[in-house]
C-alpha atoms as a PDB file:
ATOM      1  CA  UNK A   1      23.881 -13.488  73.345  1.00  0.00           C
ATOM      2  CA  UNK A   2      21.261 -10.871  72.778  1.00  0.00           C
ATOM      3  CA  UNK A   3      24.566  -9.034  69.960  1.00  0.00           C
ATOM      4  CA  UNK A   4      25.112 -12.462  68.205  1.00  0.00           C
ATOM      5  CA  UNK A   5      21.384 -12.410  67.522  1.00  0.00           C
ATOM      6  CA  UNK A   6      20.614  -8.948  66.307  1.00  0.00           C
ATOM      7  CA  UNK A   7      24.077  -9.491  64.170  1.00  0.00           C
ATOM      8  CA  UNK A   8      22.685 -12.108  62.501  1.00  0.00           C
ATOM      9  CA  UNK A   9      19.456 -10.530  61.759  1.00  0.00           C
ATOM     10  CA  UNK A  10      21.141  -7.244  60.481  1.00  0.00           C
ATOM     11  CA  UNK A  11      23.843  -9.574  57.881  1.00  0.00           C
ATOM     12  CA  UNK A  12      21.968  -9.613  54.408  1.00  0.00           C
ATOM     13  CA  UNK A  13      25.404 -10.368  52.467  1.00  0.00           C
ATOM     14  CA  UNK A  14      24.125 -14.467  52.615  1.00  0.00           C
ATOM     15  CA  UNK A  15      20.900 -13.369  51.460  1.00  0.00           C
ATOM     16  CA  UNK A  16      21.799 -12.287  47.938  1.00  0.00           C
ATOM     17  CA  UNK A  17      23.546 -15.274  47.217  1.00  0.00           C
ATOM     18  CA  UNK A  18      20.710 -16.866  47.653  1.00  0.00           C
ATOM     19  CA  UNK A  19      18.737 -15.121  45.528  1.00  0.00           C
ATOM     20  CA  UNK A  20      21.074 -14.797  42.814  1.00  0.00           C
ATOM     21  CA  UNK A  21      21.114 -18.957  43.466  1.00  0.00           C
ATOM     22  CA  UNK A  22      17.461 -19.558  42.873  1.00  0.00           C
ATOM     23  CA  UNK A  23      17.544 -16.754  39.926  1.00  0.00           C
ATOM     24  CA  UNK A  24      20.237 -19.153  38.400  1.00  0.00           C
ATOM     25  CA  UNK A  25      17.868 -22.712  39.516  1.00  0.00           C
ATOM     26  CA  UNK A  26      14.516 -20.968  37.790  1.00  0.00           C
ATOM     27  CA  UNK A  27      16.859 -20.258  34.481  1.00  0.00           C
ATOM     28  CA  UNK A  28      18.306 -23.314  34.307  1.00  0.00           C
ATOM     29  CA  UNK A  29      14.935 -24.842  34.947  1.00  0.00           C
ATOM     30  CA  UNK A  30      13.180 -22.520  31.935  1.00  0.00           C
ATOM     31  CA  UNK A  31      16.176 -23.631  29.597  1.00  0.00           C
ATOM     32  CA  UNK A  32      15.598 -26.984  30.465  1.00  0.00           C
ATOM     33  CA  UNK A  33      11.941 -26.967  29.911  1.00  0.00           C
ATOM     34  CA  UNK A  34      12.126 -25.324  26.921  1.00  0.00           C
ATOM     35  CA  UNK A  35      14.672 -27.473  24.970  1.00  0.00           C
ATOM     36  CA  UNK A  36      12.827 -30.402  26.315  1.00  0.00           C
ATOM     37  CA  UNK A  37       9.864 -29.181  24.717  1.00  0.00           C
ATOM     38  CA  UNK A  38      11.458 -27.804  21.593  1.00  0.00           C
ATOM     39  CA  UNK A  39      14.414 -30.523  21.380  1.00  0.00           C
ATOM     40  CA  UNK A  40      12.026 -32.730  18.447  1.00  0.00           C
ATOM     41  CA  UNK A  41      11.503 -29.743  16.046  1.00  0.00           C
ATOM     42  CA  UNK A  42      15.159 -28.223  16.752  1.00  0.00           C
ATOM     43  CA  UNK A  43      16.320 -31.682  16.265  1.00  0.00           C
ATOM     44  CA  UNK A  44      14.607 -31.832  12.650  1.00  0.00           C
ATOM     45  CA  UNK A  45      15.695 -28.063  11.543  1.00  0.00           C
ATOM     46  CA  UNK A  46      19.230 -28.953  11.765  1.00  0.00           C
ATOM     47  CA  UNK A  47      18.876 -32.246  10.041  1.00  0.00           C
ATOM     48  CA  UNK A  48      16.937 -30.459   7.362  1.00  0.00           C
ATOM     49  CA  UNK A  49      19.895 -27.919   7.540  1.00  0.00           C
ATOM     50  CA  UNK A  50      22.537 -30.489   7.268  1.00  0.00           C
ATOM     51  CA  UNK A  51      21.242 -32.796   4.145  1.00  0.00           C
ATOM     52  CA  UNK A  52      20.741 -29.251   2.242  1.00  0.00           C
ATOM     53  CA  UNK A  53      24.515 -28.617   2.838  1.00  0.00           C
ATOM     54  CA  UNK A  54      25.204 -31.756   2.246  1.00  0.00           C
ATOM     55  CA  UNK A  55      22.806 -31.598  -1.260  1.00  0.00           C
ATOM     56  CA  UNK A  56      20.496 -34.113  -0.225  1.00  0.00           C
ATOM     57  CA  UNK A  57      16.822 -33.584   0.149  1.00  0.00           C
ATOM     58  CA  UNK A  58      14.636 -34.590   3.092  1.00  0.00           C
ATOM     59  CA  UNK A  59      11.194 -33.288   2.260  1.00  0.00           C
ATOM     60  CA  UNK A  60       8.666 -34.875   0.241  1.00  0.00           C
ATOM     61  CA  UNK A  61       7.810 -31.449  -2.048  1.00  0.00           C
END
């Protein structure tokens, strides 16, 4: 009893998954925030980026 215990507090392979798991969760979660944040004014640069390829104008200048 007293090996399967100091085994399993030695083993440190699980424990880099899981930090390489909530490295992945706090990216994802930054991305997330970000484009959720950012998602109007992207949103509006493309559109403005489309109608000038297309030769349309959206602005009022």
């Amino acid at each position: 009893m007293t090996n399967i215990f100091s085994r399993l507090v030695k083993e440190e392979q699980g424990q880099g998954m899981t930090e390489y798991g909530l490295i992945l969760g706090l990216v994802a979660l930054a991305a997330v925030v970000a484009l959720t944040t950012m998602g109007g004014s992207i949103s509006a640069k493309f559109n403005e980026i489309i109608s000038k390829l297309q030769g349309t104008s959206t602005t009022n200048g």
